[in-house]
N, C-alpha and C. Protein backbone atom coordinates (compact mmCIF):
# COMPACT_ATOMS: atom_id res chain seq x y z
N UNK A 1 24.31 24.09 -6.14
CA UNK A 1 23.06 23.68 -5.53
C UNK A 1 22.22 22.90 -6.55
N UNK A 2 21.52 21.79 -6.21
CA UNK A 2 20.95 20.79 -7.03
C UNK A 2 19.48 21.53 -7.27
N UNK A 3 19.22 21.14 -8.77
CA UNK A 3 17.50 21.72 -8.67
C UNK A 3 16.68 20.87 -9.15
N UNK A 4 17.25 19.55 -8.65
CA UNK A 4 15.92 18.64 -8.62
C UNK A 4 15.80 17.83 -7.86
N UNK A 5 14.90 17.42 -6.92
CA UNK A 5 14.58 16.98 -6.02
C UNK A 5 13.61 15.18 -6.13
N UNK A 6 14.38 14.39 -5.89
CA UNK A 6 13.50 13.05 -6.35
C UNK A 6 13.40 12.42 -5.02
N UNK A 7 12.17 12.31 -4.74
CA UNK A 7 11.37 11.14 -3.42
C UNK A 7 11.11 9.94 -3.66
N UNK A 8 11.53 8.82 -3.51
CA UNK A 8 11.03 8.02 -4.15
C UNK A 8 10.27 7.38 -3.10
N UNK A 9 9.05 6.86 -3.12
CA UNK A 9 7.77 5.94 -2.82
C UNK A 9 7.75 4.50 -2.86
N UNK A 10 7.49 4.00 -1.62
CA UNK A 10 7.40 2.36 -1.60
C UNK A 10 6.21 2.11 -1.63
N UNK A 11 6.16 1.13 -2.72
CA UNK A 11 4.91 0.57 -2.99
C UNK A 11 4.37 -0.77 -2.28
N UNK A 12 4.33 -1.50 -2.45
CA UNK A 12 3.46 -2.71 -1.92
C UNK A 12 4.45 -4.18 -1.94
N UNK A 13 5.68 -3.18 -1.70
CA UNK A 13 6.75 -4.18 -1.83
C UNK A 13 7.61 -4.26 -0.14
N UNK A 14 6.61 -4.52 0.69
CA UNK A 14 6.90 -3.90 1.91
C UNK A 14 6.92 -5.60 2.78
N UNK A 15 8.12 -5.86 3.90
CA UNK A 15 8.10 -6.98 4.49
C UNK A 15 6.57 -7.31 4.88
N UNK A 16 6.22 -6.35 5.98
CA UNK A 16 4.99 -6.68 6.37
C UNK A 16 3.78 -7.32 5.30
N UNK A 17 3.65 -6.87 3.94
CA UNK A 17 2.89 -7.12 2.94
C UNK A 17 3.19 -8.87 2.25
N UNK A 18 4.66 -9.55 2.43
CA UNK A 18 5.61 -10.60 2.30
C UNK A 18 4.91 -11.22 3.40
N UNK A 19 4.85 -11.09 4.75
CA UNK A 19 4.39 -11.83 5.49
C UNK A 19 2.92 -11.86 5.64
N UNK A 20 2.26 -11.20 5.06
CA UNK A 20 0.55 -11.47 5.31
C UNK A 20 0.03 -12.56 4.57
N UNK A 21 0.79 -12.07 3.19
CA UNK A 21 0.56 -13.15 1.88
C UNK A 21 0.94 -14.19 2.34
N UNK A 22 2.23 -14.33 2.78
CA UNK A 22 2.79 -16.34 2.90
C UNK A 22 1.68 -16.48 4.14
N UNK A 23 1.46 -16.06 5.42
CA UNK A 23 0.76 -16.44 6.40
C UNK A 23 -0.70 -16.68 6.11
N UNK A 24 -1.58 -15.77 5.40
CA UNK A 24 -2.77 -15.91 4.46
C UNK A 24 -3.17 -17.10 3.82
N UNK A 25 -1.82 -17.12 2.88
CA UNK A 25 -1.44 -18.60 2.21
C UNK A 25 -1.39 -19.92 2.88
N UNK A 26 -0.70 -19.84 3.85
CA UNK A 26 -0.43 -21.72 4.36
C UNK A 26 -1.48 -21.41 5.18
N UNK A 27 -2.45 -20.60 5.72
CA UNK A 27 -3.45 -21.29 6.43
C UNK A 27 -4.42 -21.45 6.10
N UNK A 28 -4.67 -21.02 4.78
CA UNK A 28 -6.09 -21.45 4.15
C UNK A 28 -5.66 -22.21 3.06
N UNK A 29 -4.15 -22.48 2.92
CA UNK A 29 -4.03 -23.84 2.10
C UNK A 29 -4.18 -25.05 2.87
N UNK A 30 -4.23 -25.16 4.33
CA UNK A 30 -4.16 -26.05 5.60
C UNK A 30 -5.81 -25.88 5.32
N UNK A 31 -6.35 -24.77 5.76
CA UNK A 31 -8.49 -25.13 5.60
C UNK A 31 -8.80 -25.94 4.41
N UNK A 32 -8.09 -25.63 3.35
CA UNK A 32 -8.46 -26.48 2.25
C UNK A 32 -8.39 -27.81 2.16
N UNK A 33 -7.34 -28.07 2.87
CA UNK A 33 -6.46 -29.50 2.63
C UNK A 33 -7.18 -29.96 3.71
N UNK A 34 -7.95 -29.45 4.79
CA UNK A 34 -8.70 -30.14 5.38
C UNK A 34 -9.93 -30.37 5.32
N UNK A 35 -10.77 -29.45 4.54
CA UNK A 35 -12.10 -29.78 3.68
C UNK A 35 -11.88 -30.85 2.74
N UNK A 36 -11.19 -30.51 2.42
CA UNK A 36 -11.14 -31.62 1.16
C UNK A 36 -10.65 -33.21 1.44
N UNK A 37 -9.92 -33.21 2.49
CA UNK A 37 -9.30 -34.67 3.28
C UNK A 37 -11.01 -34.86 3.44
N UNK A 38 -11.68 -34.14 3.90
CA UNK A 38 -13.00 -34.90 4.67
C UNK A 38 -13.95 -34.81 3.87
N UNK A 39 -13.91 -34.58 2.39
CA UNK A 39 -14.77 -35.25 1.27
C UNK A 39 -14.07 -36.31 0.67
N UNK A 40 -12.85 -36.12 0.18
CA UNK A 40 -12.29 -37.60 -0.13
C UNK A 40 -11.78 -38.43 0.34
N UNK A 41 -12.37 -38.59 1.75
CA UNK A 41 -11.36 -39.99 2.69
C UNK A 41 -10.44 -39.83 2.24
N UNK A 42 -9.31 -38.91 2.53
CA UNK A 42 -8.05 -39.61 1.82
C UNK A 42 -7.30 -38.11 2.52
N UNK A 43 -6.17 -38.65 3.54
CA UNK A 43 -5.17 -37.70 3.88
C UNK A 43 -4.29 -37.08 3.06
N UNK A 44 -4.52 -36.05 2.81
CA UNK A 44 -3.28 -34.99 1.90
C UNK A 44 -2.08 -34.28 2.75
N UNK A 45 -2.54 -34.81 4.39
CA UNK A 45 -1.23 -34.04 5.11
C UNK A 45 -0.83 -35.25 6.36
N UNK A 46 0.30 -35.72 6.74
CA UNK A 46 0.32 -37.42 7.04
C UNK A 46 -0.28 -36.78 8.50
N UNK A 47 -0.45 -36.18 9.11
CA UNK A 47 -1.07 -35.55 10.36
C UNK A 47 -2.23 -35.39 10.72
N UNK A 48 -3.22 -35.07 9.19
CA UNK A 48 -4.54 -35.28 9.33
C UNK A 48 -5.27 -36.38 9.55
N UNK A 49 -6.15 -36.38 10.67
CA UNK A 49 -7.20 -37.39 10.59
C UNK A 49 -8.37 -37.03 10.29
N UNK A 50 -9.03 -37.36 9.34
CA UNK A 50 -10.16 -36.56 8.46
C UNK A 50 -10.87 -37.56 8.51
N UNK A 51 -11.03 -38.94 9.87
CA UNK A 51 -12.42 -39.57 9.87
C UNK A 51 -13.09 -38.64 10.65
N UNK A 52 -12.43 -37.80 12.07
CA UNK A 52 -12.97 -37.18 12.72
C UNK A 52 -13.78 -35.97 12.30
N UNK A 53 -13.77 -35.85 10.97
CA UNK A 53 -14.81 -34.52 10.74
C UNK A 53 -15.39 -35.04 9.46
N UNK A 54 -16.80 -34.64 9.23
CA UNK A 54 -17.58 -34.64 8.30
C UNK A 54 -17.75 -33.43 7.44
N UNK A 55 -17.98 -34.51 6.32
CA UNK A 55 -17.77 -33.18 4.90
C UNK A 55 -18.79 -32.02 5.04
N UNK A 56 -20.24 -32.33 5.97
CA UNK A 56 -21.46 -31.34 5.86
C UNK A 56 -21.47 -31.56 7.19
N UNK A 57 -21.45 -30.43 8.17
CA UNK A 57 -20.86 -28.87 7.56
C UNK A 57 -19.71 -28.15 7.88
N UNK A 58 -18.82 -29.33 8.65
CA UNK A 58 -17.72 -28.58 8.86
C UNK A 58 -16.66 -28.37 7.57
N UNK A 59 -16.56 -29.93 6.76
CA UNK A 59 -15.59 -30.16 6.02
C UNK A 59 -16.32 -29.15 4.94
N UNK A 60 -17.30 -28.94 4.32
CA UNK A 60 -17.66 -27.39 3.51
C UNK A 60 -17.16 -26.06 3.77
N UNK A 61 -17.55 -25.92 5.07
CA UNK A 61 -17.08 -24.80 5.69
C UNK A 61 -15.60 -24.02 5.57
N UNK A 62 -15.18 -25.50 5.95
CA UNK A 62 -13.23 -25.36 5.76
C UNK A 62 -12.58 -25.09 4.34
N UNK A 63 -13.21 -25.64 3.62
CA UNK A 63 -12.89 -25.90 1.76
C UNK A 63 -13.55 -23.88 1.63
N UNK A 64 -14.45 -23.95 2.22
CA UNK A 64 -15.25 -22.26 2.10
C UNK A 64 -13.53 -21.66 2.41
N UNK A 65 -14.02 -21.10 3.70
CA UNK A 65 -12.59 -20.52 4.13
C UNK A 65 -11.45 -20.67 3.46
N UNK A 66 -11.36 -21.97 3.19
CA UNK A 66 -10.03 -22.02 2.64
C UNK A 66 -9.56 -21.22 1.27
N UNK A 67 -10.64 -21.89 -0.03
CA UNK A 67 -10.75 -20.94 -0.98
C UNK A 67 -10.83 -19.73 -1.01
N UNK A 68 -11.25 -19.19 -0.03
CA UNK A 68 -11.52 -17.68 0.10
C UNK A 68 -10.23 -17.20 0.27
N UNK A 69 -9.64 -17.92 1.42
CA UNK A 69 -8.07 -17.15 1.68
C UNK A 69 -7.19 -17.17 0.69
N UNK A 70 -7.05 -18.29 0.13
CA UNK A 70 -6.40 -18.71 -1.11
C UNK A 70 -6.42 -17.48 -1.81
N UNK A 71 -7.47 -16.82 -2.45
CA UNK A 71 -7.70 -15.67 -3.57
C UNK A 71 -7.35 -14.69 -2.58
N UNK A 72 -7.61 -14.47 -1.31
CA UNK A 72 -7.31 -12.92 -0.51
C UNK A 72 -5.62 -12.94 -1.15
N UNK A 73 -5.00 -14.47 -0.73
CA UNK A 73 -3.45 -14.34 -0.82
C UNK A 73 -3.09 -13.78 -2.01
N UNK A 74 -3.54 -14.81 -3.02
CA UNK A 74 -3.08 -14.50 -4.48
C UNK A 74 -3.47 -12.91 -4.62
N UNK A 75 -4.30 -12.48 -4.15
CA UNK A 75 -4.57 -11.06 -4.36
C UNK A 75 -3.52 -10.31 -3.79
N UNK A 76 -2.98 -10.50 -2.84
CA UNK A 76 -1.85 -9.93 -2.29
C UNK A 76 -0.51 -9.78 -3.12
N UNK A 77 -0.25 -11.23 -3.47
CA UNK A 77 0.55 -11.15 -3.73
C UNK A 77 0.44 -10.50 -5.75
N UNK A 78 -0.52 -10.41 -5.87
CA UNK A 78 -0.85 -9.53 -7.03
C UNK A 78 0.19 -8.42 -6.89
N UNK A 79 -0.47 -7.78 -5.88
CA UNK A 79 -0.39 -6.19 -5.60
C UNK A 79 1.68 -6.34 -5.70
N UNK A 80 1.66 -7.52 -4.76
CA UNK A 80 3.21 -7.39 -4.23
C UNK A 80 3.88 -7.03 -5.63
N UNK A 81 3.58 -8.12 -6.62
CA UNK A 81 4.52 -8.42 -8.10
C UNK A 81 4.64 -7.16 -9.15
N UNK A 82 3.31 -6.76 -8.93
CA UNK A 82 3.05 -5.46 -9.51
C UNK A 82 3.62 -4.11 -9.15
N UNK A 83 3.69 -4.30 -7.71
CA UNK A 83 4.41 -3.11 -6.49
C UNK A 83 3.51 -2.18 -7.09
N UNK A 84 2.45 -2.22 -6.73
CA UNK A 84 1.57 -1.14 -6.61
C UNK A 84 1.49 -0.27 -5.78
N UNK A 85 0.98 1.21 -5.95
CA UNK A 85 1.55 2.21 -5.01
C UNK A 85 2.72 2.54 -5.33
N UNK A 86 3.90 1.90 -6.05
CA UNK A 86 5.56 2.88 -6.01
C UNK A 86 5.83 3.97 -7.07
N UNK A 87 6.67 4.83 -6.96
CA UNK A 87 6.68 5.36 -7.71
C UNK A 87 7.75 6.81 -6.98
N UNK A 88 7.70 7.45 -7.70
CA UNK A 88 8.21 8.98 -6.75
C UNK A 88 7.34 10.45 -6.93
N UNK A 89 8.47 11.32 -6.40
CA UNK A 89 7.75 13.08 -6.34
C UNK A 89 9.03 13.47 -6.78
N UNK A 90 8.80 13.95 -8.32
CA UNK A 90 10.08 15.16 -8.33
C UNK A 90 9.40 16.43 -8.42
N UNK A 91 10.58 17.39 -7.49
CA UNK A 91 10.23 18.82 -7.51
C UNK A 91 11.51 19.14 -8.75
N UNK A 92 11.30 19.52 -9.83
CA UNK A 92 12.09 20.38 -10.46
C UNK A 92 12.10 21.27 -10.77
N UNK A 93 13.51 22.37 -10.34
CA UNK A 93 13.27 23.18 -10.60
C UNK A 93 13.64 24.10 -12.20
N UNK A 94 14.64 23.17 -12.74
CA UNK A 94 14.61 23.44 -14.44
C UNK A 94 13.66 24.40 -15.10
N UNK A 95 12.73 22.82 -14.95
CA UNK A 95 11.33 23.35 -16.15
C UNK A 95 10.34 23.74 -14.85
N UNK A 96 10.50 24.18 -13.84
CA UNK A 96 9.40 24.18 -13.37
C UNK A 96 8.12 23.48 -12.86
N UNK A 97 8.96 21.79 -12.88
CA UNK A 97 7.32 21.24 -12.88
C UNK A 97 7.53 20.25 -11.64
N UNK A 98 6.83 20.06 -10.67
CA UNK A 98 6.38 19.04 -10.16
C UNK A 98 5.47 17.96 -10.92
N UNK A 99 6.35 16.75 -10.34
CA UNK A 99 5.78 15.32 -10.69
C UNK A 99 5.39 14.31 -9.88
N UNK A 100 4.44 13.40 -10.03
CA UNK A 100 4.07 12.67 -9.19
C UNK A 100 3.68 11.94 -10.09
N UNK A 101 4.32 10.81 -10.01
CA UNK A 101 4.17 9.27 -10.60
C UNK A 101 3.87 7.94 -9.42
N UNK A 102 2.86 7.31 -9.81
CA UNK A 102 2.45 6.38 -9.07
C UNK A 102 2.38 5.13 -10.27
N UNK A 103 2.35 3.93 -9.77
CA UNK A 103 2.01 2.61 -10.73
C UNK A 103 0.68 1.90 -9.97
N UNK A 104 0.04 1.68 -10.45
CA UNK A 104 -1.68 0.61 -10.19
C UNK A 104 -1.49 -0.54 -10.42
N UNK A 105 -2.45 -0.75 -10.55
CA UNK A 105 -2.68 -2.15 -11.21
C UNK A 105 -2.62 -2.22 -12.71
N UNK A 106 -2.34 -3.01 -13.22
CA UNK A 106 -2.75 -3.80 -14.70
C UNK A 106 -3.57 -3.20 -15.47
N UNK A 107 -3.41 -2.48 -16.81
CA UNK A 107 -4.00 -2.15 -17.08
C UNK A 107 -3.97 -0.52 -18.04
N UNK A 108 -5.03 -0.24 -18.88
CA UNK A 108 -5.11 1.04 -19.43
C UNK A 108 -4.42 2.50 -18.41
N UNK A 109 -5.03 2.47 -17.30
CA UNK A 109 -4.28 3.22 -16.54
C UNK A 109 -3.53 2.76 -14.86
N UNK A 110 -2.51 2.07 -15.64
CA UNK A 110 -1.84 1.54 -14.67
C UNK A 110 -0.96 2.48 -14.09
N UNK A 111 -0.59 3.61 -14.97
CA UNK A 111 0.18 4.41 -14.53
C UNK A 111 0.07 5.74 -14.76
N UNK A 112 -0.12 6.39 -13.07
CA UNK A 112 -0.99 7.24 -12.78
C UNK A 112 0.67 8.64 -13.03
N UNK A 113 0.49 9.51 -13.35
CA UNK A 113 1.44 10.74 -13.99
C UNK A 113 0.71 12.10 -13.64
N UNK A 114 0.91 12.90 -12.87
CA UNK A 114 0.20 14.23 -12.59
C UNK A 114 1.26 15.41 -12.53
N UNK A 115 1.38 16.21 -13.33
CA UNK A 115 2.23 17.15 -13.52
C UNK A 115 1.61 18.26 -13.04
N UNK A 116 2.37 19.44 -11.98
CA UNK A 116 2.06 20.53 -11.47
C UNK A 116 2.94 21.54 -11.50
N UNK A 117 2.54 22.91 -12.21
CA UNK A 117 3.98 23.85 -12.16
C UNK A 117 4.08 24.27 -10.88
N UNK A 118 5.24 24.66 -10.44
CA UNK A 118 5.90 25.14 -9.15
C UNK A 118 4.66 26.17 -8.41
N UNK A 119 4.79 26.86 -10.02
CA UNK A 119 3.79 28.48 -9.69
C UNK A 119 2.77 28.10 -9.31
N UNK A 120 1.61 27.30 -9.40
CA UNK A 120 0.64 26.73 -9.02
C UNK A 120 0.40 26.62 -7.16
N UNK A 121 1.57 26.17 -7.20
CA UNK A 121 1.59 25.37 -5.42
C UNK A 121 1.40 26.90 -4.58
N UNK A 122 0.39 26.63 -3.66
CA UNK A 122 0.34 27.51 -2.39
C UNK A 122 1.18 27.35 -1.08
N UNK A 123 0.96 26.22 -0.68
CA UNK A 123 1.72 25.84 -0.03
C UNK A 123 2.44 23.79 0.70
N UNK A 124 2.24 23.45 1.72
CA UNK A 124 3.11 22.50 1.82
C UNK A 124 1.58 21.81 2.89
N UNK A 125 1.00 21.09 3.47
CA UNK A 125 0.32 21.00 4.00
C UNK A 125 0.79 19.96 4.97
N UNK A 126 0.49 19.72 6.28
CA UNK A 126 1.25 18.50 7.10
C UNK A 126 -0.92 18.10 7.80
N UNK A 127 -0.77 17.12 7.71
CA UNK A 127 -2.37 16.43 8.41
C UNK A 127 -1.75 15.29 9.35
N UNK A 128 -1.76 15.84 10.49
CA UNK A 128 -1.67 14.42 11.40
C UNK A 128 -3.11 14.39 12.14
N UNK A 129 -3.50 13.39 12.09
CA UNK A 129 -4.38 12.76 12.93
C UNK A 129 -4.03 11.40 13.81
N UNK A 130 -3.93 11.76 15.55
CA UNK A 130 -3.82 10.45 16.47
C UNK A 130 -4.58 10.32 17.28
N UNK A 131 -4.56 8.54 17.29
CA UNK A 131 -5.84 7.76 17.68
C UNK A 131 -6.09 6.49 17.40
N UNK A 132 -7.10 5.57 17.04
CA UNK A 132 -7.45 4.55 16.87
C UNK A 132 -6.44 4.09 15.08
N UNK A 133 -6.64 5.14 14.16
CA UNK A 133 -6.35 4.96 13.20
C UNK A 133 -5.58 6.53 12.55
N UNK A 134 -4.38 6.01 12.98
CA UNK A 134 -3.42 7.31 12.75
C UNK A 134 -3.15 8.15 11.13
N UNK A 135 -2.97 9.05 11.49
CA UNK A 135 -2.86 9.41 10.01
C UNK A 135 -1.64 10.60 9.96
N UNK A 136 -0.95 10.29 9.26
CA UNK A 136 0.48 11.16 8.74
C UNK A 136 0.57 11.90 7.44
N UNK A 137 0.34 12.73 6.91
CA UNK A 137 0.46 12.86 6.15
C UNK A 137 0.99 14.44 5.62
N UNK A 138 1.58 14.65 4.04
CA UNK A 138 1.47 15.73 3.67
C UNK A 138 1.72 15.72 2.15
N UNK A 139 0.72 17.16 2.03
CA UNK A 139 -0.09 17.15 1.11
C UNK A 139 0.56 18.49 0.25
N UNK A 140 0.57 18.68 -1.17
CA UNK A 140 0.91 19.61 -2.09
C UNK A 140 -0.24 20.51 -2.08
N UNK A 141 -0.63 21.75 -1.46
CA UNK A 141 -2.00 22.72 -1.90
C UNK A 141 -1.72 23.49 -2.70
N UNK A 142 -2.83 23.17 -3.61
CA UNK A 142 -2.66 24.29 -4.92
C UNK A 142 -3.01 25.50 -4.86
N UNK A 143 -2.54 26.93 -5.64
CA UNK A 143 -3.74 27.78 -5.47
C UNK A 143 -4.97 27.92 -5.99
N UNK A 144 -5.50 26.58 -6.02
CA UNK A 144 -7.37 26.40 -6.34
C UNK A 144 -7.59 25.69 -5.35
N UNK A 145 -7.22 25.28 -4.58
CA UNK A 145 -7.23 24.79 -3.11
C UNK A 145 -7.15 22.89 -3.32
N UNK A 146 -6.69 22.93 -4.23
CA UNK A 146 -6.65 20.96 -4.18
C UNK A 146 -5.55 20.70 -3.30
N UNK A 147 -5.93 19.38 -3.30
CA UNK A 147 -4.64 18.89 -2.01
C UNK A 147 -4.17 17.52 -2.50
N UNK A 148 -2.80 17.44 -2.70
CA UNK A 148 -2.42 16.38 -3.62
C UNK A 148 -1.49 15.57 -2.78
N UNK A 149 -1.65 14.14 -1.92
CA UNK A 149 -1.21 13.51 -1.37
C UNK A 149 0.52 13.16 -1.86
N UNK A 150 1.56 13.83 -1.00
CA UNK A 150 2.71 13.15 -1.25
C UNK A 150 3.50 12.15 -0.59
N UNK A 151 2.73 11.76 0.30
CA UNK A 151 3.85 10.49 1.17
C UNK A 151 2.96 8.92 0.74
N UNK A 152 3.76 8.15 1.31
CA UNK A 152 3.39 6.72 0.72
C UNK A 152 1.92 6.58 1.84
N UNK A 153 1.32 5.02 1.65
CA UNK A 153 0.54 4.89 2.58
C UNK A 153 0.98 4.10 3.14
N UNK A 154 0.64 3.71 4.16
CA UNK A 154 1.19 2.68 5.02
C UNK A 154 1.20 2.61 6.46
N UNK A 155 2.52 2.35 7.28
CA UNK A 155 2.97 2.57 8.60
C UNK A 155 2.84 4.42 8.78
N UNK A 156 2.62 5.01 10.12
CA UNK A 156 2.80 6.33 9.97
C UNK A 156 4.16 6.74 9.90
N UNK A 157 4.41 7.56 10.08
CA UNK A 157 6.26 8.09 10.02
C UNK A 157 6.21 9.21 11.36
N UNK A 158 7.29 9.34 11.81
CA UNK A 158 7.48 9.86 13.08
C UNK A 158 6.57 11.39 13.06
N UNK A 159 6.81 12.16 13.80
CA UNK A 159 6.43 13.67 13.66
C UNK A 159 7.69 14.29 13.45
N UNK A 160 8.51 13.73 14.11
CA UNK A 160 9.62 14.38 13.25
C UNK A 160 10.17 14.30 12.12
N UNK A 161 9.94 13.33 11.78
CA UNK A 161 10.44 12.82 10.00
C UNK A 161 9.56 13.50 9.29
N UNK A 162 8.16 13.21 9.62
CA UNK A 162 7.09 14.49 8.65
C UNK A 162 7.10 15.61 8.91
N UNK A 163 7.97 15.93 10.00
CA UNK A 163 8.19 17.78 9.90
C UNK A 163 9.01 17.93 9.16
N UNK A 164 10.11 17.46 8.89
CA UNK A 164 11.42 17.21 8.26
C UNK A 164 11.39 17.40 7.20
N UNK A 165 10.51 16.59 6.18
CA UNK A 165 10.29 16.19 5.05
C UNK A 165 9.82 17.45 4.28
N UNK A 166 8.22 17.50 5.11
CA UNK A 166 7.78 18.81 5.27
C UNK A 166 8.47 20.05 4.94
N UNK A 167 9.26 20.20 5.43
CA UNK A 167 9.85 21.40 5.71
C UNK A 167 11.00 21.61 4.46
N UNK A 168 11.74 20.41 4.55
CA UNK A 168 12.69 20.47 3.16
C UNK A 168 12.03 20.23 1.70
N UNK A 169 10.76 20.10 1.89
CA UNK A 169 9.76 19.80 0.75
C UNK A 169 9.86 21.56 0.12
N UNK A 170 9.19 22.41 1.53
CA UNK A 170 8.88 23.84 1.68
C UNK A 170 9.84 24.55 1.30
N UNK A 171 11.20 24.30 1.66
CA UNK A 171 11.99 25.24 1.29
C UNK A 171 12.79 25.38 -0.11
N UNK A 172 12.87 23.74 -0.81
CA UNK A 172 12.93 23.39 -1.63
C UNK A 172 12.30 24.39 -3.04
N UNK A 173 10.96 23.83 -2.79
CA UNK A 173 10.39 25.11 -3.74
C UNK A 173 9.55 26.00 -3.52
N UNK A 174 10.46 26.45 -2.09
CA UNK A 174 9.94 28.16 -1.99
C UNK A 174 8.70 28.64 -1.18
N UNK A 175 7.63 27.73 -0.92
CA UNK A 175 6.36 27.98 -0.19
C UNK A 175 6.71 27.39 1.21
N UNK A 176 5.26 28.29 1.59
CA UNK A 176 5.24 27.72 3.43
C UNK A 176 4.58 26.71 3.85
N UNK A 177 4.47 26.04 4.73
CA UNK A 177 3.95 24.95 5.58
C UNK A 177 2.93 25.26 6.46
N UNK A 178 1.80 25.08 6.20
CA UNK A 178 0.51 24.43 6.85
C UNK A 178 0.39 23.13 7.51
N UNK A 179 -0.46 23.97 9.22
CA UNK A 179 -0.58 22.25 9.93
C UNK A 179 0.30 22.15 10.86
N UNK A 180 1.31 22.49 10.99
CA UNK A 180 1.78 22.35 12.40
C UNK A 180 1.42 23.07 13.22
């Protein structure tokens, strides 16, 4: 029987996250390219006709927007390169310790490390909330009552996959499950 247990966590390296950025991208590189056609007379896309709009206040407006999206993208795709959010959960049972490693952003504490002994844990916690803005989750409770998020964020995951998880989380190292 194995006594260590590794989860590993997807970070910000997710299709959906691939397509916001490129879509983000070409359409406020298109607002730009059309603010800016209609301050410099001068077509940057052979499709544009940029006599039909004036630089004040539409052609501002567009160069606005556009720049703005521009940085939302690049910000995205920050997160993407970095894969922020990944990381895993080991339960081991060796030394006794639960781990939870996450990666951030750039930086002094880019990389987030929280070590918990087994003995500590109370129990397994499951939080679903459905509705407008769903929520899946489950959580490590300590016996000082903290609650230490172990699933990724993102899309929700079935109820059965988070019972699942849940449950082989629980039996794994030994405590019970809260929340269902």
């Amino acid at each position: 029987m194995t006594k260590i247990r590794k989860d590993k966590i997807l970070g910000s390296r997710r299709l959906s996250n691939y397509w916001w950025a490129t879509v983000v991208f070409v359409g406020s590189l298109g607002f730009f390219l059309v603010g800016l056609s209609s301050y410099m007379h001068f077509s940057f896309l052979p499709f544009l006709y940029y006599k039909n709009l004036l630089f004040l206040p539409q052609g501002a407006v567009m160069t606005f927007y556009g720049t703005s999206g521009i940085v939302i993208s690049l910000f995205l795709w920050y997160t993407i390169v970095f894969d922020v959010g990944s990381g895993y959960n080991e339960f081991n049972k060796n030394n006794g310790l639960i781990t939870i490693f996450r990666f951030g952003f750039p930086g002094k504490n880019r990389v987030l490390k929280l070590q918990y002994n087994i003995k500590e844990i109370y129990s397994i916690k499951i939080c679903i909330q459905e509705g407008l803005s769903t929520k899946r989750e489950i959580y490590l409770k300590t016996k000082d009552k903290r609650e230490i998020p172990l699933t990724k964020v993102g899309e929700p995951i079935s109820l059965y996959e988070i019972e699942k998880q849940a449950k082989d989380i629980a039996k794994f190292i030994n405590v019970s499950i809260e929340g269902i």
